[in-house]
C-alpha atoms as a PDB file:
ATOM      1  CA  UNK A   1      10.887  -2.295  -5.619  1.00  0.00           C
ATOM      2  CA  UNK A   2       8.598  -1.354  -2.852  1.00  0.00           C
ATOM      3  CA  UNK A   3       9.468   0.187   0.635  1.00  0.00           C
ATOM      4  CA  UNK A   4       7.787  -2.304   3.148  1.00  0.00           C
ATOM      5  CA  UNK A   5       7.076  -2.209   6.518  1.00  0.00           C
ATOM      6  CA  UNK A   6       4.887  -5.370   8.338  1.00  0.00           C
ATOM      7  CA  UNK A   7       3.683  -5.336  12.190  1.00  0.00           C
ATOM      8  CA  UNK A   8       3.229  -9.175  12.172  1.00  0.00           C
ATOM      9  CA  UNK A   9       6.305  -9.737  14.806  1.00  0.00           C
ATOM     10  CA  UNK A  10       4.985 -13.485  14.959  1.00  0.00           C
ATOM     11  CA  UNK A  11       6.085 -14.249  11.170  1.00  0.00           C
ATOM     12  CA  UNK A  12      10.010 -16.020  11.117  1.00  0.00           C
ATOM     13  CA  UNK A  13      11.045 -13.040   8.590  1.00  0.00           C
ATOM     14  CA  UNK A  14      10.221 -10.249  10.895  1.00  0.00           C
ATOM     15  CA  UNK A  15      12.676  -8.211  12.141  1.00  0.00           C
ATOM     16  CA  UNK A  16      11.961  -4.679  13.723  1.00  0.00           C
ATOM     17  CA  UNK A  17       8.616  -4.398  11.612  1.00  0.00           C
ATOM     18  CA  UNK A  18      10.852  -4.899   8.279  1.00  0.00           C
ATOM     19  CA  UNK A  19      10.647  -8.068   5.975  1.00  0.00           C
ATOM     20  CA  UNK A  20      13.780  -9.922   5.567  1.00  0.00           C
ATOM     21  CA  UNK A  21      13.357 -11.326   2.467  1.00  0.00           C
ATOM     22  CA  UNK A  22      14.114 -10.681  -0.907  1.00  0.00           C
ATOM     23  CA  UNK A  23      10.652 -10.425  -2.264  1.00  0.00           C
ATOM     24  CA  UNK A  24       6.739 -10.962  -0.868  1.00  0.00           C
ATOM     25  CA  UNK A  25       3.673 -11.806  -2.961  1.00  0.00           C
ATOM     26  CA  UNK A  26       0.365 -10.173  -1.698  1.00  0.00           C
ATOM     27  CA  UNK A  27      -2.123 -12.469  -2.503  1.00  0.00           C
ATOM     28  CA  UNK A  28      -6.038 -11.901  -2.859  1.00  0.00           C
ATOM     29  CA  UNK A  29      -6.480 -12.191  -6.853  1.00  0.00           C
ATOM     30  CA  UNK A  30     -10.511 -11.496  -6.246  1.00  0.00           C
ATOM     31  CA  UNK A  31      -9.955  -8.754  -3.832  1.00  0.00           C
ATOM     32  CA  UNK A  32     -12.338  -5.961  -3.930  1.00  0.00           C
ATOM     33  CA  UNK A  33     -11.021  -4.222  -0.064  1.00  0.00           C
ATOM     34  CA  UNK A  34      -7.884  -4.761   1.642  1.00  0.00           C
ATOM     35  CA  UNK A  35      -9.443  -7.264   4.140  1.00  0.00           C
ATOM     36  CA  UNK A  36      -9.328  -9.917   1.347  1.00  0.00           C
ATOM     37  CA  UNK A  37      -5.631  -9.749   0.417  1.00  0.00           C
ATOM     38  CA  UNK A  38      -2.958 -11.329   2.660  1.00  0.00           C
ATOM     39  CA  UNK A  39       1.140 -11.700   2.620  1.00  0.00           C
ATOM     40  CA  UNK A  40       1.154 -14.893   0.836  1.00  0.00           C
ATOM     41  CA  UNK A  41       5.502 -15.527   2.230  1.00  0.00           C
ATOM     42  CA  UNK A  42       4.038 -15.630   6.308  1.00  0.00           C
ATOM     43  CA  UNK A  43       5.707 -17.834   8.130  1.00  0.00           C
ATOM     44  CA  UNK A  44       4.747 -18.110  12.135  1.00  0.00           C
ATOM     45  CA  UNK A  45       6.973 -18.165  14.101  1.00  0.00           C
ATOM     46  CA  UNK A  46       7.260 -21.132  17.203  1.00  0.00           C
ATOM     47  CA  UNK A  47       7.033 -19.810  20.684  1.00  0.00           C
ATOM     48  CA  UNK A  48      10.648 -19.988  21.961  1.00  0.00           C
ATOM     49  CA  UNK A  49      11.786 -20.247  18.294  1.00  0.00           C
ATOM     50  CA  UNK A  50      14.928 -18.135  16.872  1.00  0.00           C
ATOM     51  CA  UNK A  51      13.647 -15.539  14.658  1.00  0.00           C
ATOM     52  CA  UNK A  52      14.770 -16.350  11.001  1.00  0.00           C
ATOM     53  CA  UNK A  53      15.843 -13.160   9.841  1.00  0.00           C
ATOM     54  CA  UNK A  54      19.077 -12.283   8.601  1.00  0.00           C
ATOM     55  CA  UNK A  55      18.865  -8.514   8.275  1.00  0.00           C
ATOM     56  CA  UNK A  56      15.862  -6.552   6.902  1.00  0.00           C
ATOM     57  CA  UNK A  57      15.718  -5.204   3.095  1.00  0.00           C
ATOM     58  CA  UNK A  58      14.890  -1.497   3.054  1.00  0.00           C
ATOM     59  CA  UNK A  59      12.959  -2.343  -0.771  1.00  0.00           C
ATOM     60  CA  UNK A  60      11.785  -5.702  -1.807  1.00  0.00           C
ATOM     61  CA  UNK A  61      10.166  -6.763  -4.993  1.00  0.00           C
ATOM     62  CA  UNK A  62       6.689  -7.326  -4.240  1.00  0.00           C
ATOM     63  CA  UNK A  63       4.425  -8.855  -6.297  1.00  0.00           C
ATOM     64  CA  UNK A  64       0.594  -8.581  -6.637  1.00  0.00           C
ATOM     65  CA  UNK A  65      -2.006 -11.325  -7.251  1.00  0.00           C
ATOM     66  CA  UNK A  66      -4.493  -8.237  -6.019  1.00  0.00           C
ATOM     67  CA  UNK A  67      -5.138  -6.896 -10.048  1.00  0.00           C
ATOM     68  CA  UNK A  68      -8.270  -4.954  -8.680  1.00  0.00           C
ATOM     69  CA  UNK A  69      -5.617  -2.977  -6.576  1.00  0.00           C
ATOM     70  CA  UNK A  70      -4.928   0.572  -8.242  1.00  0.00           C
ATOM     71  CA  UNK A  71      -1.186  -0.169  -7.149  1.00  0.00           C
ATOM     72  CA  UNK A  72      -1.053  -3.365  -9.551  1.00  0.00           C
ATOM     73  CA  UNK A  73       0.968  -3.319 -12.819  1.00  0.00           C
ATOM     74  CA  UNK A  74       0.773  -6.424 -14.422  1.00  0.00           C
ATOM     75  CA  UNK A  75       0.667  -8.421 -10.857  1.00  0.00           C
ATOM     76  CA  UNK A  76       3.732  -6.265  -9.526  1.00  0.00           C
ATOM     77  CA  UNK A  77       3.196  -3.723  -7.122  1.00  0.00           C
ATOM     78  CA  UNK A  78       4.127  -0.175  -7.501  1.00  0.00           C
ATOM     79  CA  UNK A  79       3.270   1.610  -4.968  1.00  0.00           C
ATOM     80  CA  UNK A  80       5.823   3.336  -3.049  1.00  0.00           C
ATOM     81  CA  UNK A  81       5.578   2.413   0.551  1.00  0.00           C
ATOM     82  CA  UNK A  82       3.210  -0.879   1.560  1.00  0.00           C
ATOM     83  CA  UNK A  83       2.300  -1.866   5.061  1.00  0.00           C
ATOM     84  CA  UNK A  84       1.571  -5.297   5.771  1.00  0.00           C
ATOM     85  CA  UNK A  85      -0.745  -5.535   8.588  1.00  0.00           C
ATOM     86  CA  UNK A  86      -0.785  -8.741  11.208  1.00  0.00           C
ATOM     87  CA  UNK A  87      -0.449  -7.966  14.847  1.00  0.00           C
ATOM     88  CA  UNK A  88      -1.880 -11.040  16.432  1.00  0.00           C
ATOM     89  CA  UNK A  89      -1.607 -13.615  13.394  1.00  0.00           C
ATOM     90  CA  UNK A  90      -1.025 -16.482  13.470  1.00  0.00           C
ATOM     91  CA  UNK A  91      -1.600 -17.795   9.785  1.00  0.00           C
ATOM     92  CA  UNK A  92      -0.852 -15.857   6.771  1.00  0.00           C
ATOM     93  CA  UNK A  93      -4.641 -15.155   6.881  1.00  0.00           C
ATOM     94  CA  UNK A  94      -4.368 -13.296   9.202  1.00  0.00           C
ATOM     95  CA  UNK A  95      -2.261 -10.682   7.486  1.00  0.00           C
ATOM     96  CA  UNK A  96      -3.584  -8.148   5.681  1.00  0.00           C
ATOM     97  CA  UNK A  97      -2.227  -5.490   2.823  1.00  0.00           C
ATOM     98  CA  UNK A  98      -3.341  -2.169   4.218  1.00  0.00           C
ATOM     99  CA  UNK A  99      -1.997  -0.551   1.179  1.00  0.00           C
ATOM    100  CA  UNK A 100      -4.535  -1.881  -1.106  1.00  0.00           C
ATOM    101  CA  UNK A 101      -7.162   0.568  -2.875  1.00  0.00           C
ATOM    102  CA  UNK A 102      -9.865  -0.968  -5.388  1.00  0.00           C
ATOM    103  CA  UNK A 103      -9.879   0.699  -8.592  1.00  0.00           C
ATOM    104  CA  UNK A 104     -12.803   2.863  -9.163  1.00  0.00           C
END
């Protein structure tokens, strides 16, 4: 289980730049740089909307469709801490897994 922390505030299981649920998949299976891998679980959040969140998990399992990623073991991640990145998005596309590093 992975430390996580996400900056997309607009996504219904944000709370506090922390994920709220039990486990994320990182999606990008052909991935060869972090800017073609994406939190598959975003969920935007409606303007005027109640957040979602019950109250964020300090580890979550995260799994990995990312198997170029040098943090993949057998499509689960293993890296310690991961940091989603998705200030202004508004589809899960426009989230990003800033953890990611191609194997060399």
């Amino acid at each position: 289980m992975g430390n996580l922390n996400c900056n997309a505030a607009s996504c219904v299981h944000n709370c506090d730049n922390q994920c709220c649920l039990n486990s994320i998949c990182v999606e990008g299976s052909s991935a060869c740089r972090c800017g073609e891998t994406c939190c598959g679980d975003y969920e935007h959040q409606n303007p005027g909307a109640t957040n979602m969140c019950h109250l964020p998990k300090d580890s979550l399992s995260i799994s990995c469709e990312a198997t170029n990623c040098i943090y993949n073991t057998n499509k689960k991640c293993d890296a310690d801490h991961v940091d989603i990145s998705g200030i202004k998005a508004v589809t899960e596309d426009d989230t990003v897994c800033t953890t990611f590093q191609a194997r060399g």
